[in-house]
Protein backbone atom coordinates (compact mmCIF):
# COMPACT_ATOMS: atom_id res chain seq x y z
CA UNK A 1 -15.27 18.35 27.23
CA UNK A 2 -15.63 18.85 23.44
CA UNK A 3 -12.02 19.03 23.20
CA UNK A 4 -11.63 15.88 24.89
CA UNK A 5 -14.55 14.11 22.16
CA UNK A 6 -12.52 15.91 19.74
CA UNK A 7 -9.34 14.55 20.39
CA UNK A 8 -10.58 10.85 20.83
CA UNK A 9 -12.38 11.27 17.35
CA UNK A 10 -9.12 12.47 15.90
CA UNK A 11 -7.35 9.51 17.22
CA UNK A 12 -9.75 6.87 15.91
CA UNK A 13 -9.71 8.56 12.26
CA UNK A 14 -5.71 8.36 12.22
CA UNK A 15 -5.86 4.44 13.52
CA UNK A 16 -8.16 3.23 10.50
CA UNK A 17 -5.95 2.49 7.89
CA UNK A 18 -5.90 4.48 4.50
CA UNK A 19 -3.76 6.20 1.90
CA UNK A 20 -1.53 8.49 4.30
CA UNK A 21 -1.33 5.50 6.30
CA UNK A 22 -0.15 3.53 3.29
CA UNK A 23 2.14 6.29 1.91
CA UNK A 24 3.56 6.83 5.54
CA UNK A 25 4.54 3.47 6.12
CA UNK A 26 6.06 2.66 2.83
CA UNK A 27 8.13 5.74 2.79
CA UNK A 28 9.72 4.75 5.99
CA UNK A 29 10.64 1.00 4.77
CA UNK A 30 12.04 2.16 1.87
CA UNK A 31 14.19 5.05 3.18
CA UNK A 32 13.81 4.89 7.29
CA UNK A 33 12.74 6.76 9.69
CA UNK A 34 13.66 10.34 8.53
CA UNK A 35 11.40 10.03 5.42
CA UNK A 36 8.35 8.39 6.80
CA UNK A 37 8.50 11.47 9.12
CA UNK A 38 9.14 13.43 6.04
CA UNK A 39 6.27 12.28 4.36
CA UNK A 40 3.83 12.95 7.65
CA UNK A 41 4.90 15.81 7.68
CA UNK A 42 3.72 16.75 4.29
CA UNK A 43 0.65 14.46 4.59
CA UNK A 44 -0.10 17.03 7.56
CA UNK A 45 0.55 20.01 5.92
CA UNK A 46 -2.14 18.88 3.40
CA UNK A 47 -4.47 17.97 6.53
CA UNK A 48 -3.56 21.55 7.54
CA UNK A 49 -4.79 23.14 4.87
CA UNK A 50 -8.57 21.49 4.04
CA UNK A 51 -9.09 22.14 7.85
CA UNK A 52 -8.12 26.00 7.24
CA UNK A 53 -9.84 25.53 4.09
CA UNK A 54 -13.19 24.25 5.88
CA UNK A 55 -12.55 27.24 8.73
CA UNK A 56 -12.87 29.89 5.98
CA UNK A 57 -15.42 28.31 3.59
CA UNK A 58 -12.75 27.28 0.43
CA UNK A 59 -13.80 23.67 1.04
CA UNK A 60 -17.46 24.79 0.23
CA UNK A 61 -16.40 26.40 -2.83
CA UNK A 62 -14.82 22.72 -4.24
CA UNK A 63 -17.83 20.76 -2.87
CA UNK A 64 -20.39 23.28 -4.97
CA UNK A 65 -18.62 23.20 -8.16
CA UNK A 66 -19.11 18.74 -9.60
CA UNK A 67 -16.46 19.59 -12.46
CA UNK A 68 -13.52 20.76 -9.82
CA UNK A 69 -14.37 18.26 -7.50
CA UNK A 70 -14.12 15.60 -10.22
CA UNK A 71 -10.99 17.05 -11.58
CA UNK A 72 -9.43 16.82 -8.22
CA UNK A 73 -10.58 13.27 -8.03
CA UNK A 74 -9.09 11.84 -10.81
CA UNK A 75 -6.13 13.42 -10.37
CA UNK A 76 -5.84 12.32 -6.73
CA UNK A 77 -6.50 8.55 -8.44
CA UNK A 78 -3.92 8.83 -11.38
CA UNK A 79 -0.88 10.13 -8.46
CA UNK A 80 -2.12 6.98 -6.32
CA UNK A 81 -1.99 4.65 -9.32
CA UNK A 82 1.16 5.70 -10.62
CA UNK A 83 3.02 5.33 -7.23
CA UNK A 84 1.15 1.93 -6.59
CA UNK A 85 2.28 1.18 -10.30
CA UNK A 86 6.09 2.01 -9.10
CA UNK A 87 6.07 0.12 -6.11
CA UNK A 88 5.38 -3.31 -8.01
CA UNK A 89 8.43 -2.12 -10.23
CA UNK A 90 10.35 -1.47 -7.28
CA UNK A 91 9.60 -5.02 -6.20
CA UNK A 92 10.34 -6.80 -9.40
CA UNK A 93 13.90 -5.29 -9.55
CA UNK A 94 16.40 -7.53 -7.79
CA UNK A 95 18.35 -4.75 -6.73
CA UNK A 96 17.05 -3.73 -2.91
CA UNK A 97 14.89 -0.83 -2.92
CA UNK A 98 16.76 0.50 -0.21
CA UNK A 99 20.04 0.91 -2.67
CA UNK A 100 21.13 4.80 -2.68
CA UNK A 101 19.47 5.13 -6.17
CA UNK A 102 15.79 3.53 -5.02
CA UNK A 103 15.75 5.61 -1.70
CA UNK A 104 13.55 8.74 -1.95
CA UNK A 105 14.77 12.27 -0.35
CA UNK A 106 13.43 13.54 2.54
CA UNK A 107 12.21 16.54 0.68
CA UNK A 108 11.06 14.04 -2.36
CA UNK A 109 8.59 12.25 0.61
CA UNK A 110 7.72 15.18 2.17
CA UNK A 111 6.03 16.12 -1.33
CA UNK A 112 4.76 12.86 -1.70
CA UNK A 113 2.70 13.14 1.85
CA UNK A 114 1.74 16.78 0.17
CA UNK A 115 0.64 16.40 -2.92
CA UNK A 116 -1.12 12.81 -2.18
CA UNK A 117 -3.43 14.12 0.73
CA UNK A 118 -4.00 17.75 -1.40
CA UNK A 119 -4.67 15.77 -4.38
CA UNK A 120 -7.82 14.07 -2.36
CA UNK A 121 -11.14 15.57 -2.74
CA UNK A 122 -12.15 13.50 -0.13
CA UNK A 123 -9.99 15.11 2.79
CA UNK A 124 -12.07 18.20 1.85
CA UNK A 125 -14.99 16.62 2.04
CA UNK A 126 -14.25 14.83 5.59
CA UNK A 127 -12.96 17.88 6.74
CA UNK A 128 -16.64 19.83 6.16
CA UNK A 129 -18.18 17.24 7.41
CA UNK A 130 -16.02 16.67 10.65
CA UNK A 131 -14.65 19.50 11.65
CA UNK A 132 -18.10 21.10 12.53
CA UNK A 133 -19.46 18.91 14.87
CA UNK A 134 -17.39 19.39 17.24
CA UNK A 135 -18.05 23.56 17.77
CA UNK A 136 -19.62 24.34 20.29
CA UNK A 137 -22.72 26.31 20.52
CA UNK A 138 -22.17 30.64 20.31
CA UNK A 139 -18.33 29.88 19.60
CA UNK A 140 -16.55 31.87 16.94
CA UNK A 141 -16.97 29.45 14.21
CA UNK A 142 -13.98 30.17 11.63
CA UNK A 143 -12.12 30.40 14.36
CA UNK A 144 -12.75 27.27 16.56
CA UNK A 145 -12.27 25.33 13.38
CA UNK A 146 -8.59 26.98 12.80
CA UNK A 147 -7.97 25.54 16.09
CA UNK A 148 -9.38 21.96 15.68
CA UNK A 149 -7.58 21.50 12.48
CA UNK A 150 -4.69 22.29 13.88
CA UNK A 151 -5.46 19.78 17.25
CA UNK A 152 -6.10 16.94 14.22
CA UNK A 153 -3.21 17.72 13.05
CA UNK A 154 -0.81 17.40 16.45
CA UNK A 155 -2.88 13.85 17.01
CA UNK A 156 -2.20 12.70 13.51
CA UNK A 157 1.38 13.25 13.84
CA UNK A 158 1.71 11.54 17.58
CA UNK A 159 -0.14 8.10 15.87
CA UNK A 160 1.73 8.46 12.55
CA UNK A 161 5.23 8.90 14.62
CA UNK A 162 4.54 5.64 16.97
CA UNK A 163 3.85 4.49 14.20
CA UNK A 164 7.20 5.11 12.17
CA UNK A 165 9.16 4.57 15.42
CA UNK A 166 7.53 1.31 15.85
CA UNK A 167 7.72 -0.04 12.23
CA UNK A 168 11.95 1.24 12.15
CA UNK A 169 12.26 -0.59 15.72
CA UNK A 170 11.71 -3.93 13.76
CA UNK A 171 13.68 -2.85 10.39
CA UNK A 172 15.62 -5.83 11.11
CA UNK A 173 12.94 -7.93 9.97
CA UNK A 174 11.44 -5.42 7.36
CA UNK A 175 14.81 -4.75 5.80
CA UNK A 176 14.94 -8.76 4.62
CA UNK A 177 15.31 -8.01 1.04
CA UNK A 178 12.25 -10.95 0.21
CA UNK A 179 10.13 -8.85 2.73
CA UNK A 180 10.74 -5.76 1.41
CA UNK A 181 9.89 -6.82 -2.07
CA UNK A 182 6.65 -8.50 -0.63
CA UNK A 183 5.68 -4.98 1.16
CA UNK A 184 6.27 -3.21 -1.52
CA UNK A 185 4.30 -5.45 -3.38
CA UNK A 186 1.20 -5.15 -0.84
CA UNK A 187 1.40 -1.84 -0.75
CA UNK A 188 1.44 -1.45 -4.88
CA UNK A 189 -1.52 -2.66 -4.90
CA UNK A 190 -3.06 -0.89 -1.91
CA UNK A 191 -2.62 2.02 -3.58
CA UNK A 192 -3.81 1.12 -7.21
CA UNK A 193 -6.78 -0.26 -5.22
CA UNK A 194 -7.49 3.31 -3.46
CA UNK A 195 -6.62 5.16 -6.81
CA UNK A 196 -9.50 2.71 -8.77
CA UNK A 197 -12.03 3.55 -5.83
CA UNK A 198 -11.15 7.27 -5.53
CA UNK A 199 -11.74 7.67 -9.72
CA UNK A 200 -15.38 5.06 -9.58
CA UNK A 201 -16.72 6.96 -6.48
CA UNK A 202 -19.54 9.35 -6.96
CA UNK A 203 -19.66 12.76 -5.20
């Protein structure tokens, strides 16, 4: 029964929208499908590791120490920033960002997913603070929490791929040069917007 609480949870987290969401979906209308799968992918991974990271007690080790914790927070704003920074120059250029020179790799978005959800002290955080409620009482704890971050992980990428497919199924309206400028545009400043509050927030 926790499993199924667990699961429903998961869901709900991966449906509110926020920076993987944001990186997700603008890697797949600039490049298609196979990158905003690319960049889940590595957004997971990340996931992956603060739940495995939470399992074993790392996570604890961050949250203790204020000066690694801030560290990781203002470097987790300055990556949002900068890519929110080159999506507004992406839009400004009158060439289409989805020109062979504009269009990320596959490996390039997969890093991009990576580094922006590793980079974010706050998935560390969430993950502590999540994770453990749903263990049951006498279970092997490090172990049960292996397993759930792994379940989070299998829901995340189930949303984030409807998700993709759903957003590719109407490329024909996305790929409108004006509205891909306009997304990009949005989702510039969605991300300079989550850099700003990642740096101002307080532990």
């Amino acid at each position: 029964m926790y499993l199924v609480a667990f699961i429903g949870a998961c869901l709900l987290v991966a449906m509110v929208p926020g920076v993987s969401t944001a990186i997700i979906l603008r890697q797949t209308l600039r490049a298609g499908r196979g990158s905003g799968l690319a960049a889940t992918l590595g957004n997971e991974t990340g996931i992956l590791l603060w739940g495995l990271a939470a399992a074993f007690g790392l996570s604890a080790l961050l949250l203790a120490s204020q000066a690694a914790y801030d560290l990781m927070r203002v470097v987790g704003a300055i990556v949002l920033v900068v890519m929110g920074a080159q999506a507004l120059w992406q839009a400004r250029k009158d060439r289409p960002a989805a020109e062979p020179l504009a269009v990320p790799g596959r490996g390039r978005s997969y890093l991009v997913g990576l580094g922006t959800c590793v980079a974010n002290p706050k998935a560390a955080v969430f993950a502590m603070s999540f994770l453990p409620q749903f263990v049951p009482q006498g279970q092997n704890i490090p172990l049960t929490l292996a397993v759930l971050a792994v379940v989070w992980v299998l829901v995340d990428l189930l949303w984030y791929a409807a998700l993709i497919w759903a957003v590719a199924t109407a490329k024909a309206f996305f790929g409108r040069p004006e509205v891909r400028r306009r997304l990009e545009r949005v989702s510039g400043v969605v991300l300079i917007g989550f850099g700003i509050r990642l740096v101002l927030e307080a532990k």
